[in-house]
Protein backbone atom coordinates (compact mmCIF):
# COMPACT_ATOMS: atom_id res chain seq x y z
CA UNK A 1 9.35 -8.12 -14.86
CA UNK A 2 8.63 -4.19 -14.55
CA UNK A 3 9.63 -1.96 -11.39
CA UNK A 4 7.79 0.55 -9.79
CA UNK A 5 8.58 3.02 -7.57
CA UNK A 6 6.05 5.12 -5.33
CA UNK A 7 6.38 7.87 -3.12
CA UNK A 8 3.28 8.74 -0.74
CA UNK A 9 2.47 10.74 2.01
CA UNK A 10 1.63 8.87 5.04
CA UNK A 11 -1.92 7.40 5.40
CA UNK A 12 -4.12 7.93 8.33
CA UNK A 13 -4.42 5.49 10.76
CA UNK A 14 -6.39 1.90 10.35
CA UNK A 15 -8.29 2.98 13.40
CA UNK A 16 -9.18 6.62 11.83
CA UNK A 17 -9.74 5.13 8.78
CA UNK A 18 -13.24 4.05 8.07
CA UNK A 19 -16.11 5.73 10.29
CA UNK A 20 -19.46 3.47 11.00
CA UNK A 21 -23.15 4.94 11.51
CA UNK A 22 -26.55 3.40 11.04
CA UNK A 23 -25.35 0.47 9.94
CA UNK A 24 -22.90 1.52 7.04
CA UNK A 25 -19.15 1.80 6.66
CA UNK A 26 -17.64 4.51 5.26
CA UNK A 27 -14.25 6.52 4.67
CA UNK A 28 -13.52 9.47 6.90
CA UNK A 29 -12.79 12.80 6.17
CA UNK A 30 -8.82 12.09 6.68
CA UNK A 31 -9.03 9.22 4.31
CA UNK A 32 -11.07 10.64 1.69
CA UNK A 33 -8.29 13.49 1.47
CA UNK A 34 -5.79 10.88 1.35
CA UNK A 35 -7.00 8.78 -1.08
CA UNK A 36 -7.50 12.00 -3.03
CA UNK A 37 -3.77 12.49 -2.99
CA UNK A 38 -2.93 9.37 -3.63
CA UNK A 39 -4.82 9.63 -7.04
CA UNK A 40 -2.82 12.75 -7.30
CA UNK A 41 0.07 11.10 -7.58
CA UNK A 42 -0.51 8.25 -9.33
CA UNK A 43 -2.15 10.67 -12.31
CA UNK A 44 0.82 12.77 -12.04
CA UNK A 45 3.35 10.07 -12.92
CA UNK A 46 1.41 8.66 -15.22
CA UNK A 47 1.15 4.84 -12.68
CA UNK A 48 -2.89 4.64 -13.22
CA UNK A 49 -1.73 1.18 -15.36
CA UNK A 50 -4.11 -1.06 -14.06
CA UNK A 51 -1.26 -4.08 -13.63
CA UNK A 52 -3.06 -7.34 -13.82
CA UNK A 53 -0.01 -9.06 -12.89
CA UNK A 54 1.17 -10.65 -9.29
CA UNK A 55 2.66 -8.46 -7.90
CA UNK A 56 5.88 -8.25 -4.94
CA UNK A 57 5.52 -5.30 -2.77
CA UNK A 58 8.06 -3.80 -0.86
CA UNK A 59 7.15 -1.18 1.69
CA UNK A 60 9.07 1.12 3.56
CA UNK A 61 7.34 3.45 6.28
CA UNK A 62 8.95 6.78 7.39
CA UNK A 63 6.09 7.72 10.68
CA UNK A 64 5.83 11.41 11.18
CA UNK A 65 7.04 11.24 14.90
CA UNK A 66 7.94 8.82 17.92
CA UNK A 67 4.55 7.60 19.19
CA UNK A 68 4.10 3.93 19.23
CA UNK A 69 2.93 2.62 15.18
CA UNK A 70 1.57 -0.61 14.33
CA UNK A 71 2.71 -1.16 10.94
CA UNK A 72 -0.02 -3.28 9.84
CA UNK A 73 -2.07 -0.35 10.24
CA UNK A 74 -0.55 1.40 7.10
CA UNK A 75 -1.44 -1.50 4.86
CA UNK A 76 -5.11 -1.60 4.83
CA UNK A 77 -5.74 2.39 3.69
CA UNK A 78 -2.61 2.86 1.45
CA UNK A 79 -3.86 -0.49 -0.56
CA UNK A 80 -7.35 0.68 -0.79
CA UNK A 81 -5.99 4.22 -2.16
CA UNK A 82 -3.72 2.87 -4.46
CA UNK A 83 -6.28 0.42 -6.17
CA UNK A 84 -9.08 3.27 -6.19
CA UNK A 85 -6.44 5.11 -8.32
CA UNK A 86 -5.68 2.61 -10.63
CA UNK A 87 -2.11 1.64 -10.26
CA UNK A 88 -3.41 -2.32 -10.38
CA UNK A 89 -6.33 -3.75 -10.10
CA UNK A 90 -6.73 -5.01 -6.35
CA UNK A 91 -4.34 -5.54 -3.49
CA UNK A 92 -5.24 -9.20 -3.75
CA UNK A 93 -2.52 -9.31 -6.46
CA UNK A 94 0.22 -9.31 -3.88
CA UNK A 95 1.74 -12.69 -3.88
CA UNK A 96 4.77 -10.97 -1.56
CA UNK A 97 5.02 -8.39 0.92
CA UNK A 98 7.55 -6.74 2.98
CA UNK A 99 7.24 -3.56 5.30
CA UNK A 100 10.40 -2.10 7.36
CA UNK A 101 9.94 0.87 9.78
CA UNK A 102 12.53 3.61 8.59
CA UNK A 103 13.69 6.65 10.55
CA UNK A 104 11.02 9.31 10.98
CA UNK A 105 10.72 12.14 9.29
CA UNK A 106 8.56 15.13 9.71
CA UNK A 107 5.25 14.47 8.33
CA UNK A 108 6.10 11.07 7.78
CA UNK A 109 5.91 9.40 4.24
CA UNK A 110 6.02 5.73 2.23
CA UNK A 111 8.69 4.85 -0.32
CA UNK A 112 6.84 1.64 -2.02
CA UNK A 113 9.04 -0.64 -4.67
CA UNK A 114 6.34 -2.90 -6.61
CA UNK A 115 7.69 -5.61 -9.20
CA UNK A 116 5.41 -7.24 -11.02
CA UNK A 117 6.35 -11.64 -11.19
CA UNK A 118 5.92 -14.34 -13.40
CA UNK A 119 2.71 -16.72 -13.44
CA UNK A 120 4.98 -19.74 -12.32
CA UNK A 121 6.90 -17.54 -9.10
CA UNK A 122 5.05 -19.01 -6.62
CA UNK A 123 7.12 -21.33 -4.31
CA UNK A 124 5.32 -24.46 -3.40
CA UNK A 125 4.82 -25.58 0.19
CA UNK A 126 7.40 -28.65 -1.07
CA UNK A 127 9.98 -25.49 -1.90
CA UNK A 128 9.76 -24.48 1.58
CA UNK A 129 8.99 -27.29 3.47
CA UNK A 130 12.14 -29.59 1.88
CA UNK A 131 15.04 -27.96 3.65
């Protein structure tokens, strides 16, 4: 099992994420910069590994300020950076997630803690169902 550890800068909004016209999808001007940093960082410390392992993800979010967050809105654009930049090979690798809120801090940020797990990991519906 191999440990990761990630640093990022807080990703733009789910909502401000992807823009739509005539029919096609594509990545705004906040998330294009954001992705670019992302790739930034993963170059930088050497993490563009393309891990073809499972993977367990643990997340925590620092937001930039008080206003009301939906955490699940930091998943979908932080995944998508971190896969364009190579660190693994898709998010559908993640067998387990967790995401806390964390204090704020000024300009916000993500501390991410990736393990990669064994083939056989997986707990069965018996493991959890069988009290």
């Amino acid at each position: 099992m191999n440990e990761y550890r990630i640093t990022l800068p807080w990703p733009p909004s789910n909502n401000t994420y992807y823009r739509h016209a005539r029919g096609r999808n594509y990545l705004s001007e906040k998330a294009e910069k954001f992705a670019e940093e992302v790739n930034s960082i993963i170059q930088q410390q050497y993490l563009a590994l393309k891990i073809p392992q499972k993977l367990s993800v643990t997340i925590y979010a620092s937001p930039p300020d008080n206003r009301k967050r939906d955490l699940d809105n930091v998943l979908k654009g932080l995944f998508d950076a971190i896969t364009k930049a190579g660190f693994w090979l898709d998010d559908s690798q993640i067998d387990h997630l967790s995401i806390s809120r964390i204090a704020k801090r000024k300009g916000g940020g993500i501390h991410m803690q990736v393990r990669t797990l064994d083939d056989d990991s997986l707990l069965t519906w018996e493991d959890i169902c069988s009290g």
